[in-house]
PDB file of N, CA and C in Angstrom:
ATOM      1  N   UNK A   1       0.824  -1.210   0.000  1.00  0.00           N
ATOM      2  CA  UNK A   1       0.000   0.000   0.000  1.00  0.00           C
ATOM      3  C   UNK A   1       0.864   1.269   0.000  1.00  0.00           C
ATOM      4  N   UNK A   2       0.474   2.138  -0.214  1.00  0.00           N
ATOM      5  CA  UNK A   2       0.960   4.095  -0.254  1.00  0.00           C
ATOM      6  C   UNK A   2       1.640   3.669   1.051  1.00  0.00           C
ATOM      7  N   UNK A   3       2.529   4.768   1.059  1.00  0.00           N
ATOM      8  CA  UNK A   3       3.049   4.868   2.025  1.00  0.00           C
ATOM      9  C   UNK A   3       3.866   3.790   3.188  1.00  0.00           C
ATOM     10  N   UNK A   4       3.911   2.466   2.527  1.00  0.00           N
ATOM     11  CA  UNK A   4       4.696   1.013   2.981  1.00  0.00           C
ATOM     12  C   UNK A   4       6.318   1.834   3.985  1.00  0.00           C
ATOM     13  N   UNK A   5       6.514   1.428   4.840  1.00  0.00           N
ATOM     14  CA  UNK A   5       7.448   1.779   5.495  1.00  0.00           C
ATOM     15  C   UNK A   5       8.586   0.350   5.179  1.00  0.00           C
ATOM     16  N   UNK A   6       9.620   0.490   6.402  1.00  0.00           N
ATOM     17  CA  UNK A   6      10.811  -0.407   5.869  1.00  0.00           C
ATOM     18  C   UNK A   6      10.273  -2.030   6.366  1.00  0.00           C
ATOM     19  N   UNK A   7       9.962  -1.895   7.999  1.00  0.00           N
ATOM     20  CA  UNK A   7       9.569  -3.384   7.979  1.00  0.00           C
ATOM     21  C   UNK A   7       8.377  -4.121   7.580  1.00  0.00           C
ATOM     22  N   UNK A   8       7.399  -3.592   7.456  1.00  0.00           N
ATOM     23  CA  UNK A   8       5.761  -4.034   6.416  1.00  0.00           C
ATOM     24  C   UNK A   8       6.980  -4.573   5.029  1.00  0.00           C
ATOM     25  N   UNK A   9       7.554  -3.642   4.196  1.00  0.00           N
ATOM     26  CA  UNK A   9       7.828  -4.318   2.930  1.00  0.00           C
ATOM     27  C   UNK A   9       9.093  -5.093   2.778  1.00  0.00           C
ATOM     28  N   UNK A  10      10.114  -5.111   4.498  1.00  0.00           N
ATOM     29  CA  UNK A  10      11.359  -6.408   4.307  1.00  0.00           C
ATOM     30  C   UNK A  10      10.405  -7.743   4.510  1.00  0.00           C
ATOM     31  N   UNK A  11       9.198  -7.256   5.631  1.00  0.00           N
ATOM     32  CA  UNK A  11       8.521  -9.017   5.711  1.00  0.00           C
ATOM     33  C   UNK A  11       8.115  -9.462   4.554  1.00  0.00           C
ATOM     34  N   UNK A  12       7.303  -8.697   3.779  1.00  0.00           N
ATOM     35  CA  UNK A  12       6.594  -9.267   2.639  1.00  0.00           C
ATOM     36  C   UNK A  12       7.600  -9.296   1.169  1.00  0.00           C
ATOM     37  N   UNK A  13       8.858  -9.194   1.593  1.00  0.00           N
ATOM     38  CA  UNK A  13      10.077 -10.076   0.728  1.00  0.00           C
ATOM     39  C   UNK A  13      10.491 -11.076   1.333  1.00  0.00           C
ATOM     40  N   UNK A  14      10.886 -11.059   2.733  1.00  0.00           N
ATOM     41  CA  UNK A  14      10.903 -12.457   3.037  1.00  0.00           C
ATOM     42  C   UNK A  14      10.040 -13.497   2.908  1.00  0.00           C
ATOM     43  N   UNK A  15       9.064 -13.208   2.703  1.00  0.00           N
ATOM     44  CA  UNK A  15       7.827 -14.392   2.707  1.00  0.00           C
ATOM     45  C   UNK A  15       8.021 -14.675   0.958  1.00  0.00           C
ATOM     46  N   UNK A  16       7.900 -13.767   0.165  1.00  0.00           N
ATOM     47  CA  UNK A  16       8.010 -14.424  -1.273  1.00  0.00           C
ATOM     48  C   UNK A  16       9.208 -14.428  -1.763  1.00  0.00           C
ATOM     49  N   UNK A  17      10.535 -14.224  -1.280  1.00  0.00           N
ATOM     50  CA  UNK A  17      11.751 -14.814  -1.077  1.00  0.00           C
ATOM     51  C   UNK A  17      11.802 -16.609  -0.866  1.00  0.00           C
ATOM     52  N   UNK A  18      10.638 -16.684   0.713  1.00  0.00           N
ATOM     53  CA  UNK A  18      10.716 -17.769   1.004  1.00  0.00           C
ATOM     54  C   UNK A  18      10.191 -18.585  -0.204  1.00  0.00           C
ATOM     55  N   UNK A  19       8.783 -18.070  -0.489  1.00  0.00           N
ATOM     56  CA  UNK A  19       8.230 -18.866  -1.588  1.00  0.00           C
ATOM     57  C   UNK A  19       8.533 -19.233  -3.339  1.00  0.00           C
ATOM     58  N   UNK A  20       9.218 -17.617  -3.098  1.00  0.00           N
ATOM     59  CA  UNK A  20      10.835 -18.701  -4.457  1.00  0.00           C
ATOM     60  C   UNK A  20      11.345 -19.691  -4.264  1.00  0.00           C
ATOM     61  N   UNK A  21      11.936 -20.048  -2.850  1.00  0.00           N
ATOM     62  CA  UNK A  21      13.145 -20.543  -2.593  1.00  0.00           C
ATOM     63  C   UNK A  21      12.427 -22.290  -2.934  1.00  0.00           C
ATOM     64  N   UNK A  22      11.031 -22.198  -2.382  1.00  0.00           N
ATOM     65  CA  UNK A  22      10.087 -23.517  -2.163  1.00  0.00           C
ATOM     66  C   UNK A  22      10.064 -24.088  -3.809  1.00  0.00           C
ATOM     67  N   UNK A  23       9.916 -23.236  -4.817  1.00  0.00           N
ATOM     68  CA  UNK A  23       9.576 -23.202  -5.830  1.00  0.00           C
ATOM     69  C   UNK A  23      10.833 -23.680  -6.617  1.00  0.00           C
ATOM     70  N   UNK A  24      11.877 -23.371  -6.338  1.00  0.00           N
ATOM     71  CA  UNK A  24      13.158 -23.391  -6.996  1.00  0.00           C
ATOM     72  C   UNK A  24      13.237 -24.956  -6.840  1.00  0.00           C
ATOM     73  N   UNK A  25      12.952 -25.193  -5.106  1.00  0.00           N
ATOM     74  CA  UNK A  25      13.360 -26.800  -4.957  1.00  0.00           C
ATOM     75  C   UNK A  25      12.320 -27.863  -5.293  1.00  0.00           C
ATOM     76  N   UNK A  26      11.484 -27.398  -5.824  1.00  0.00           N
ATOM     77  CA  UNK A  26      10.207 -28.292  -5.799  1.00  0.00           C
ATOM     78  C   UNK A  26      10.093 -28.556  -7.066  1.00  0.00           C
ATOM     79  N   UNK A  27       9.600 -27.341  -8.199  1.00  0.00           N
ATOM     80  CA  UNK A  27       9.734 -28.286  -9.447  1.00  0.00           C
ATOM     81  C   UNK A  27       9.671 -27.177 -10.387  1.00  0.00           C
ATOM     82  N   UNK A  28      10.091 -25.712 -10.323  1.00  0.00           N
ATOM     83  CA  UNK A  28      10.289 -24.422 -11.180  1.00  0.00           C
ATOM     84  C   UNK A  28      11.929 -23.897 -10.775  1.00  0.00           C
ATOM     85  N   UNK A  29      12.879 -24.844 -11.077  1.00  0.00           N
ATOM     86  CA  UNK A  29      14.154 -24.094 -11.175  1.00  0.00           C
ATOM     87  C   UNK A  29      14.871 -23.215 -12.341  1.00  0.00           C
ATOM     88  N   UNK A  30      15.030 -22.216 -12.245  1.00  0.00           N
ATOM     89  CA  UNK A  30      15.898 -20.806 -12.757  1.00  0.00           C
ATOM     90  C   UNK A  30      17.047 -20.407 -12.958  1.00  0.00           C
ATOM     91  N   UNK A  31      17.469 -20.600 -14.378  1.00  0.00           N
ATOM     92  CA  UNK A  31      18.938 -20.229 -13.971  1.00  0.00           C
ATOM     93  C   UNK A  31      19.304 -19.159 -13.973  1.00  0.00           C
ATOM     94  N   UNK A  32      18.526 -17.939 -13.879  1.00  0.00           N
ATOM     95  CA  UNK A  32      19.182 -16.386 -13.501  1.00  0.00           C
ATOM     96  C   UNK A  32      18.250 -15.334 -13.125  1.00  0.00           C
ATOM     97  N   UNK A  33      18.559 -14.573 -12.298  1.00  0.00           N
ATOM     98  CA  UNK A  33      17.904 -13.697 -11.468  1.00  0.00           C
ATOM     99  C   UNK A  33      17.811 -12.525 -12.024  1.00  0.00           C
ATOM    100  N   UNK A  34      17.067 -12.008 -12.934  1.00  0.00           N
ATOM    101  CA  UNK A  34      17.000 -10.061 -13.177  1.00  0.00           C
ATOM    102  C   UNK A  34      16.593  -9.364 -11.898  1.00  0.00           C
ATOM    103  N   UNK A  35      17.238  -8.209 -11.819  1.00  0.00           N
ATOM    104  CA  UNK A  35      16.528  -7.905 -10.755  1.00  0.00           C
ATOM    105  C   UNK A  35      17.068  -6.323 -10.668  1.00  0.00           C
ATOM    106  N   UNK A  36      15.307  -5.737 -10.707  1.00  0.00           N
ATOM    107  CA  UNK A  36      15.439  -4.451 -10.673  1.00  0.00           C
ATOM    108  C   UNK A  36      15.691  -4.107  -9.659  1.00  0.00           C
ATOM    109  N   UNK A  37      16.659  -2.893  -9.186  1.00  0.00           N
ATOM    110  CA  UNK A  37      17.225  -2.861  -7.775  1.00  0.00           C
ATOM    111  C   UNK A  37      16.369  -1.291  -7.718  1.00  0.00           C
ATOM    112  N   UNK A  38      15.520  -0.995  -7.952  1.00  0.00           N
ATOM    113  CA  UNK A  38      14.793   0.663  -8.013  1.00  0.00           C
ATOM    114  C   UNK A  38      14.843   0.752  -6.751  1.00  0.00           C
ATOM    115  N   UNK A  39      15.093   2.425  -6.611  1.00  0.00           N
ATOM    116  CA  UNK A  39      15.314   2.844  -5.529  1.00  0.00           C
ATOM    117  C   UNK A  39      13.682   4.072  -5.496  1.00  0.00           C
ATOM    118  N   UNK A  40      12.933   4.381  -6.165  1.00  0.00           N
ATOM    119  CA  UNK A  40      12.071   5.040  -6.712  1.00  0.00           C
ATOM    120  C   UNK A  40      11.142   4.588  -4.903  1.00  0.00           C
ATOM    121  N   UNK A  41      11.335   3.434  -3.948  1.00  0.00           N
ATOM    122  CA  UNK A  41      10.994   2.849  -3.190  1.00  0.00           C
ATOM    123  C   UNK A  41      11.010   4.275  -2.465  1.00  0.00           C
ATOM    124  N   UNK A  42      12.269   4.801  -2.228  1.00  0.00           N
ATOM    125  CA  UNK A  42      12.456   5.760  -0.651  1.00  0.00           C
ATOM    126  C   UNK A  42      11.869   6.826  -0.826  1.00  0.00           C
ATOM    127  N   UNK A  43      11.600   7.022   0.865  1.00  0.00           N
ATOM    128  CA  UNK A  43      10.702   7.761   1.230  1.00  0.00           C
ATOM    129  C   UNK A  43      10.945   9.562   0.307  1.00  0.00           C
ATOM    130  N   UNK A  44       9.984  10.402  -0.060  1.00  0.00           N
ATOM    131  CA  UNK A  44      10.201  11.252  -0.774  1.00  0.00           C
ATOM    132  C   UNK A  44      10.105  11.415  -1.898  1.00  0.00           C
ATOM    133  N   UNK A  45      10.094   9.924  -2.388  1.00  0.00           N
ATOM    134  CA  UNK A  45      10.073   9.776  -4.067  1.00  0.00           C
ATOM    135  C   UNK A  45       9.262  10.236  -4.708  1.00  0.00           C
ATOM    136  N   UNK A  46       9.945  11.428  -5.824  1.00  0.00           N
ATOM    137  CA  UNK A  46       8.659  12.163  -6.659  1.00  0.00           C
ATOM    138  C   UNK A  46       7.653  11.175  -7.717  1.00  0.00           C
ATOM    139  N   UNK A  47       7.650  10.159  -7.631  1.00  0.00           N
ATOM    140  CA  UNK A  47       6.858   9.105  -8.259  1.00  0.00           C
ATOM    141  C   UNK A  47       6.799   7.931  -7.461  1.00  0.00           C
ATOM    142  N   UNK A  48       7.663   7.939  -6.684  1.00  0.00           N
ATOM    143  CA  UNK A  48       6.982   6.349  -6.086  1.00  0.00           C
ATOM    144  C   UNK A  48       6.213   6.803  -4.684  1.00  0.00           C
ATOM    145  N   UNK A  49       5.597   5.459  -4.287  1.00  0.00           N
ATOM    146  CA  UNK A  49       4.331   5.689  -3.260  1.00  0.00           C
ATOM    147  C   UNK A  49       4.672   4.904  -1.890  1.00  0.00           C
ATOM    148  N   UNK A  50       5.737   4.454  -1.979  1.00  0.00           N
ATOM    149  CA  UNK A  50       6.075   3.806  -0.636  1.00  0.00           C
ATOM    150  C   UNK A  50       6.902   4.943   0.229  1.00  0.00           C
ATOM    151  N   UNK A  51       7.929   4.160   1.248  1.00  0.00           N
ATOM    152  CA  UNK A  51       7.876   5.154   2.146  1.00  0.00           C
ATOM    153  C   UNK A  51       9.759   4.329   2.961  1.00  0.00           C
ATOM    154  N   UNK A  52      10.338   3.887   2.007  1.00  0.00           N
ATOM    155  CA  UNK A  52      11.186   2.969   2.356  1.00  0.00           C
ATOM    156  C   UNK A  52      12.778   4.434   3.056  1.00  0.00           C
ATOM    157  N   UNK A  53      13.516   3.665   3.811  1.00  0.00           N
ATOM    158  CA  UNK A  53      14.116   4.611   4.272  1.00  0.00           C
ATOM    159  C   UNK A  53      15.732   3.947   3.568  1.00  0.00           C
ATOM    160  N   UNK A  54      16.925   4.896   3.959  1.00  0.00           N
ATOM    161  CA  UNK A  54      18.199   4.372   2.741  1.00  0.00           C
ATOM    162  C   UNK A  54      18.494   2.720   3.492  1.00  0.00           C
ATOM    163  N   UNK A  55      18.444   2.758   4.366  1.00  0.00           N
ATOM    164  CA  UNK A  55      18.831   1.207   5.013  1.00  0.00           C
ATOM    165  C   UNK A  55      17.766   0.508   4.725  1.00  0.00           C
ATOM    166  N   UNK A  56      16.430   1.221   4.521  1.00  0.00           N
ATOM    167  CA  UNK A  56      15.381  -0.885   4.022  1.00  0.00           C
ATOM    168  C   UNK A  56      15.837  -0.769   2.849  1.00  0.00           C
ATOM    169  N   UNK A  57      16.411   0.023   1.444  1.00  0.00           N
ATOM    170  CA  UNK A  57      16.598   0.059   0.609  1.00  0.00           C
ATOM    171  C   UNK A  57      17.964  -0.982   0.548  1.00  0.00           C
ATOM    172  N   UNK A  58      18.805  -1.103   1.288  1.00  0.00           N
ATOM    173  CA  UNK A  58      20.105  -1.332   1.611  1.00  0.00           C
ATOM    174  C   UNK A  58      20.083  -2.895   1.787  1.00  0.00           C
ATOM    175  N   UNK A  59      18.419  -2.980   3.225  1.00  0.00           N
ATOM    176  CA  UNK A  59      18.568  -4.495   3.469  1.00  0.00           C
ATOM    177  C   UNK A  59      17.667  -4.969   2.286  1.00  0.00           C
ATOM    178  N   UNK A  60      17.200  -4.437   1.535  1.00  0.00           N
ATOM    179  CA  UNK A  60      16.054  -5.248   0.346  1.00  0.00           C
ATOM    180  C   UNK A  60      17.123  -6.050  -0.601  1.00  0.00           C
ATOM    181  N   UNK A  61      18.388  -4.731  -0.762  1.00  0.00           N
ATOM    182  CA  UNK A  61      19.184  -5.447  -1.650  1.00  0.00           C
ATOM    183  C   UNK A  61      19.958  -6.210  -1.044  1.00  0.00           C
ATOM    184  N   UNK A  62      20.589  -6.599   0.094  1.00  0.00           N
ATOM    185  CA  UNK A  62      21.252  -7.582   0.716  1.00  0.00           C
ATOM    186  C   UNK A  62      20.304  -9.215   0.694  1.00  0.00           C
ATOM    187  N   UNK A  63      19.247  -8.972   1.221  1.00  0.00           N
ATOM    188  CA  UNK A  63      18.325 -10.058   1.337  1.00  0.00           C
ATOM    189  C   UNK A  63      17.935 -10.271  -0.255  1.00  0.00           C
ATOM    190  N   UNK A  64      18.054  -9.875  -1.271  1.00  0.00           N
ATOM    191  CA  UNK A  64      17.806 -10.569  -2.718  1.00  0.00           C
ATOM    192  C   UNK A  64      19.131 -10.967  -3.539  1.00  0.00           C
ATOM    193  N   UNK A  65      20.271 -10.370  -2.897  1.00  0.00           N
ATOM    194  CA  UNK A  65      21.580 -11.081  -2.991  1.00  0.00           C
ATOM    195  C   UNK A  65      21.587 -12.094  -2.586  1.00  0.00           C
ATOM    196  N   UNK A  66      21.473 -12.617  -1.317  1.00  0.00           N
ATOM    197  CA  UNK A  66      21.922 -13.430  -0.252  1.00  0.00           C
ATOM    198  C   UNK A  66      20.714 -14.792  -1.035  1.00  0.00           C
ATOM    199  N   UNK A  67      19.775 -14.325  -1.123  1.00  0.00           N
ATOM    200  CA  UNK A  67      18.582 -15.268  -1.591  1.00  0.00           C
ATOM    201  C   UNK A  67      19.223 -15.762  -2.689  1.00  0.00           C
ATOM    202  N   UNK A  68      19.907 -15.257  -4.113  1.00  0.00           N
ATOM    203  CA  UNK A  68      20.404 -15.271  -5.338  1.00  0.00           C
ATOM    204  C   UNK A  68      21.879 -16.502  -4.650  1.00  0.00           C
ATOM    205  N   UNK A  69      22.368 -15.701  -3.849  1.00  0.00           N
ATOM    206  CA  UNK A  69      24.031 -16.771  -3.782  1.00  0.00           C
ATOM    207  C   UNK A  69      23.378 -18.078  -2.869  1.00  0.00           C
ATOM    208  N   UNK A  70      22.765 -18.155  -1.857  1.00  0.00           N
ATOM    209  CA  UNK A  70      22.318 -19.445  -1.289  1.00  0.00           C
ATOM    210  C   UNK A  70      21.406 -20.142  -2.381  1.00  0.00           C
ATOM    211  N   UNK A  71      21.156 -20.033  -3.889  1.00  0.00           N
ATOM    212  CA  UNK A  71      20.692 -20.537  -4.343  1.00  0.00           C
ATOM    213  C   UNK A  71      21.279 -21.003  -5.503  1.00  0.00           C
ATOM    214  N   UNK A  72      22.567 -20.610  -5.376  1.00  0.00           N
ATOM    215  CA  UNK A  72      23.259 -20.438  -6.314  1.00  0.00           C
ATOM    216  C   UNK A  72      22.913 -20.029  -7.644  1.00  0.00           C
ATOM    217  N   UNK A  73      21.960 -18.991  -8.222  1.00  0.00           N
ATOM    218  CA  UNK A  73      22.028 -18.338  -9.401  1.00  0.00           C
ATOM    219  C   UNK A  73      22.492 -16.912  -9.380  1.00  0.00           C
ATOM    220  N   UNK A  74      22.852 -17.248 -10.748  1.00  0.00           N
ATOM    221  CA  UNK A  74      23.548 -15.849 -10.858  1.00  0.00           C
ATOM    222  C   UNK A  74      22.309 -14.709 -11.254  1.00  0.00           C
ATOM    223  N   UNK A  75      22.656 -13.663 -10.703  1.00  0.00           N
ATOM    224  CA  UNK A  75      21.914 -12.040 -10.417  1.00  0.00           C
ATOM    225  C   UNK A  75      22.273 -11.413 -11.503  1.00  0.00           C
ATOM    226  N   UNK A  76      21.116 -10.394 -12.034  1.00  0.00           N
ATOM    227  CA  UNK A  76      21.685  -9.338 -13.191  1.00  0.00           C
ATOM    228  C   UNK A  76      21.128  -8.385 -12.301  1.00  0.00           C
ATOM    229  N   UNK A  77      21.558  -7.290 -12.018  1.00  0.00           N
ATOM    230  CA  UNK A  77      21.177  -6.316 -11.172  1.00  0.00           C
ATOM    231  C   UNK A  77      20.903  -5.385 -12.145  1.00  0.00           C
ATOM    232  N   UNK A  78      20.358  -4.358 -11.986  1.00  0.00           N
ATOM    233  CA  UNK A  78      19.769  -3.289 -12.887  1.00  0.00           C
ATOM    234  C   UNK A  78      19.449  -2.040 -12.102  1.00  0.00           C
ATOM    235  N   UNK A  79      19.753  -0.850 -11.749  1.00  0.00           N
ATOM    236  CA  UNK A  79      19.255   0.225 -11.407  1.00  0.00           C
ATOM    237  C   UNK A  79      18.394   1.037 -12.075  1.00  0.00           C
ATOM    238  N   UNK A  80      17.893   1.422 -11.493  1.00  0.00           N
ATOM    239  CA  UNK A  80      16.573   2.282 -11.919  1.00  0.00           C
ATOM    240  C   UNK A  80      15.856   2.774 -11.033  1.00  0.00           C
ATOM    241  N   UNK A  81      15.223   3.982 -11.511  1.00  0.00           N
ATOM    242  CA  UNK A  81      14.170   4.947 -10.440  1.00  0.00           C
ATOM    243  C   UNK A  81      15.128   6.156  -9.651  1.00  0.00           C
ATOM    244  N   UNK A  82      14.513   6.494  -8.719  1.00  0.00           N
ATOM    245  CA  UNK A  82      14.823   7.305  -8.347  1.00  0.00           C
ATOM    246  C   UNK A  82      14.350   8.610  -8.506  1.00  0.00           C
ATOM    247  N   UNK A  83      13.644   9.270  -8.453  1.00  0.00           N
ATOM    248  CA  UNK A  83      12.819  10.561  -8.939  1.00  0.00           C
ATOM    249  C   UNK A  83      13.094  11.913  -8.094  1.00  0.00           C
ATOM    250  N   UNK A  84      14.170  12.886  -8.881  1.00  0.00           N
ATOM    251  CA  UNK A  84      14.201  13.826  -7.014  1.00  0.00           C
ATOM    252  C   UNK A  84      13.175  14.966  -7.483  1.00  0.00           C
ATOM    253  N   UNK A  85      13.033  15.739  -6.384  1.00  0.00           N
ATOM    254  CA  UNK A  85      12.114  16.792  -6.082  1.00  0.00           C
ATOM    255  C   UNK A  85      12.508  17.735  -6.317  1.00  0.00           C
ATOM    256  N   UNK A  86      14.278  17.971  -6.622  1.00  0.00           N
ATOM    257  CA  UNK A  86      14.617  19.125  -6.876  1.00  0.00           C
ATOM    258  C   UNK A  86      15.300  19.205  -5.634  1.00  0.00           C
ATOM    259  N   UNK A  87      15.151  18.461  -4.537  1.00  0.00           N
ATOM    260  CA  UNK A  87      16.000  18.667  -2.902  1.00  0.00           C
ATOM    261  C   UNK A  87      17.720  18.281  -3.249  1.00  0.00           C
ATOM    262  N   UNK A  88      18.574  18.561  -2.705  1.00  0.00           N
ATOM    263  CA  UNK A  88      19.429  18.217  -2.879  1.00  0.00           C
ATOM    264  C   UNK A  88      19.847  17.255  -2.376  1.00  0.00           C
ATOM    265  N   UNK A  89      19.113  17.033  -0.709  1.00  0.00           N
ATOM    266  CA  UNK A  89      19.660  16.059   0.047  1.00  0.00           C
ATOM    267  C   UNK A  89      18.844  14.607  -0.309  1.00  0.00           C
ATOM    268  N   UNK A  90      17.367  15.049  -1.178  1.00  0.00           N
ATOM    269  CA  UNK A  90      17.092  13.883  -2.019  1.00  0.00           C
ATOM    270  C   UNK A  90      18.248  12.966  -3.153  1.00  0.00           C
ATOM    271  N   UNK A  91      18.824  14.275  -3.544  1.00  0.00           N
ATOM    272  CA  UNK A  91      19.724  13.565  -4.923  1.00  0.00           C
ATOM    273  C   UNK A  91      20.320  12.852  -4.509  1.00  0.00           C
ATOM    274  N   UNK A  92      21.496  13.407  -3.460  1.00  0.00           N
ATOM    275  CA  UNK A  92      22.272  12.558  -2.845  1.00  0.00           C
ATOM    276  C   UNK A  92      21.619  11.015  -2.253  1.00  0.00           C
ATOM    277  N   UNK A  93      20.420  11.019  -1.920  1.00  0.00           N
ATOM    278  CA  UNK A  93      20.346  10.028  -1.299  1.00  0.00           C
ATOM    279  C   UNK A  93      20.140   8.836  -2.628  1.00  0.00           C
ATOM    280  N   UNK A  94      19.221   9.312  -3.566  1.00  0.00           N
ATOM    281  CA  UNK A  94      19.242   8.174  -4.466  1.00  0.00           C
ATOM    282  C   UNK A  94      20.582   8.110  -4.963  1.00  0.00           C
ATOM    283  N   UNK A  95      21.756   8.814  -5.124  1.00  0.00           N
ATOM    284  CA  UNK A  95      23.117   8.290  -5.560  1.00  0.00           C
ATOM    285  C   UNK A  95      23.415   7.264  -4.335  1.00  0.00           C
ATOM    286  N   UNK A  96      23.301   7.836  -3.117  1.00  0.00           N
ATOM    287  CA  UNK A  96      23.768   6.869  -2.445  1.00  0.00           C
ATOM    288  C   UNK A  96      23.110   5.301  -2.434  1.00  0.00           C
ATOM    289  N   UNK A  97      21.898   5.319  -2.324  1.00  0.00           N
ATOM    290  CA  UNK A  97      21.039   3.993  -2.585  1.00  0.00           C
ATOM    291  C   UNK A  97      21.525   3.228  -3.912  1.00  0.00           C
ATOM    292  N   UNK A  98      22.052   3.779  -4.728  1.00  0.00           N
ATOM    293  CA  UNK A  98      22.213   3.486  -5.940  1.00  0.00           C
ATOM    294  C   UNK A  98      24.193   2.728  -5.748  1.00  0.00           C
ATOM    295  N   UNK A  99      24.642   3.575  -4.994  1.00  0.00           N
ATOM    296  CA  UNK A  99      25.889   3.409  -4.932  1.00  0.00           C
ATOM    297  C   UNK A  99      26.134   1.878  -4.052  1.00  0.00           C
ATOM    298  N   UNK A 100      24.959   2.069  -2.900  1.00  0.00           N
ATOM    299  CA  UNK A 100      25.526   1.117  -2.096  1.00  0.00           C
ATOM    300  C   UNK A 100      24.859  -0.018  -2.834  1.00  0.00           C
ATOM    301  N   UNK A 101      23.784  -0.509  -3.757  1.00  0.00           N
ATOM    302  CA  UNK A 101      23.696  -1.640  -4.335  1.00  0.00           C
ATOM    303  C   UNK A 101      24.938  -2.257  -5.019  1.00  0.00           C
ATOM    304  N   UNK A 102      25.354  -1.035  -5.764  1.00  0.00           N
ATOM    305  CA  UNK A 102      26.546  -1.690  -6.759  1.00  0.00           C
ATOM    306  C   UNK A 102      27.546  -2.371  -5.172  1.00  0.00           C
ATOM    307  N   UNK A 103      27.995  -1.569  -4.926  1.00  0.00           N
ATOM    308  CA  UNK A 103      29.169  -1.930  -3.547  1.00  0.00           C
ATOM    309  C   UNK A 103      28.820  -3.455  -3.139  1.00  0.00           C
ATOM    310  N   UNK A 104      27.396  -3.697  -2.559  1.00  0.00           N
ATOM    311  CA  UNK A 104      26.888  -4.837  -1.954  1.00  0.00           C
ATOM    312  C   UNK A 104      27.229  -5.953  -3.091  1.00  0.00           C
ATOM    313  N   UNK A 105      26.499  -5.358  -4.160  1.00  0.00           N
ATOM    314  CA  UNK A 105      26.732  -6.402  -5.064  1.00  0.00           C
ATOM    315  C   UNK A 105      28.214  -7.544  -5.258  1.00  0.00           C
ATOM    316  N   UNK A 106      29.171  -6.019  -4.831  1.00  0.00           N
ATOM    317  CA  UNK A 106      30.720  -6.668  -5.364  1.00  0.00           C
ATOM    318  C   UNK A 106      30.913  -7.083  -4.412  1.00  0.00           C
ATOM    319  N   UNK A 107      30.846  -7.161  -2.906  1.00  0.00           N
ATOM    320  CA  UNK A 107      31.332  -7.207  -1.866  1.00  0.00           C
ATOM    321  C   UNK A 107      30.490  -8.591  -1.996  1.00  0.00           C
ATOM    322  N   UNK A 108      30.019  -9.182  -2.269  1.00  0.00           N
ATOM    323  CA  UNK A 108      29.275 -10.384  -2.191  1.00  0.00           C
ATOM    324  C   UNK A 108      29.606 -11.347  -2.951  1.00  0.00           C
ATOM    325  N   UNK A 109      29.581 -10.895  -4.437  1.00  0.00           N
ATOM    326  CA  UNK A 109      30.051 -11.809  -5.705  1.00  0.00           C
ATOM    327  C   UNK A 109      31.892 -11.749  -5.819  1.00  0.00           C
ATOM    328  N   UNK A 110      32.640 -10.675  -5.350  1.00  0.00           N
ATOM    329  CA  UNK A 110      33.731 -10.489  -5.612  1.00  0.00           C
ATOM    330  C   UNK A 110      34.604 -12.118  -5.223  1.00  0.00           C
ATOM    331  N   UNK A 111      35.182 -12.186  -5.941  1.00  0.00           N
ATOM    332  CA  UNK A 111      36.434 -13.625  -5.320  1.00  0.00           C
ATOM    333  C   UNK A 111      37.784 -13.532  -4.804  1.00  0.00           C
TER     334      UNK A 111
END
């Protein structure tokens, strides 16, 4: 719904996280993950309707990594969104949301 804060929308990824994971082992396995990493989520967003703050943004993308490597498929990550208002301390924040996906990403897949 409008206005979704950080823990209403980490539970309701964990639950259809979980129900990938059921799906993967049962009898719909995948060999690769797209995955839009939009940040259009945080709170302020001149187009989006939720209400996410830079850390649920942070743990959304950790918990769809972590889901991707314990399952062993490989992730295509994709950025997108982000809408500012013209604030400055908005801009910055979608660079930063944006920045720390890539980071997570490497810090995870890196060897």
């Amino acid at each position: 719904p409008d206005g979704t804060q950080d823990q209403e929308y980490l539970e309701k990824l964990e639950y259809v996280l979980f129900e990938l994971k059921q799906l993967h082992h049962q009898m719909l396995p995948y060999d690769i993950v797209y995955y839009q990493a939009g940040v259009d989520v945080l709170q302020h967003d001149r187009l989006g309707r939720l209400s996410l703050s830079l850390q649920g943004v942070r743990e959304r993308d950790a918990m769809v990594f972590n889901f991707c490597k314990e399952q062993n498929v490989p992730v295509v990550a994709m950025l997108g969104g982000g809408y500012s208002n013209g604030d400055k301390h908005h801009v910055d924040t979608i660079t930063e949301a944006h920045c720390n996906t890539v980071k997570l990403m490497k810090d995870m897949y890196h060897d």
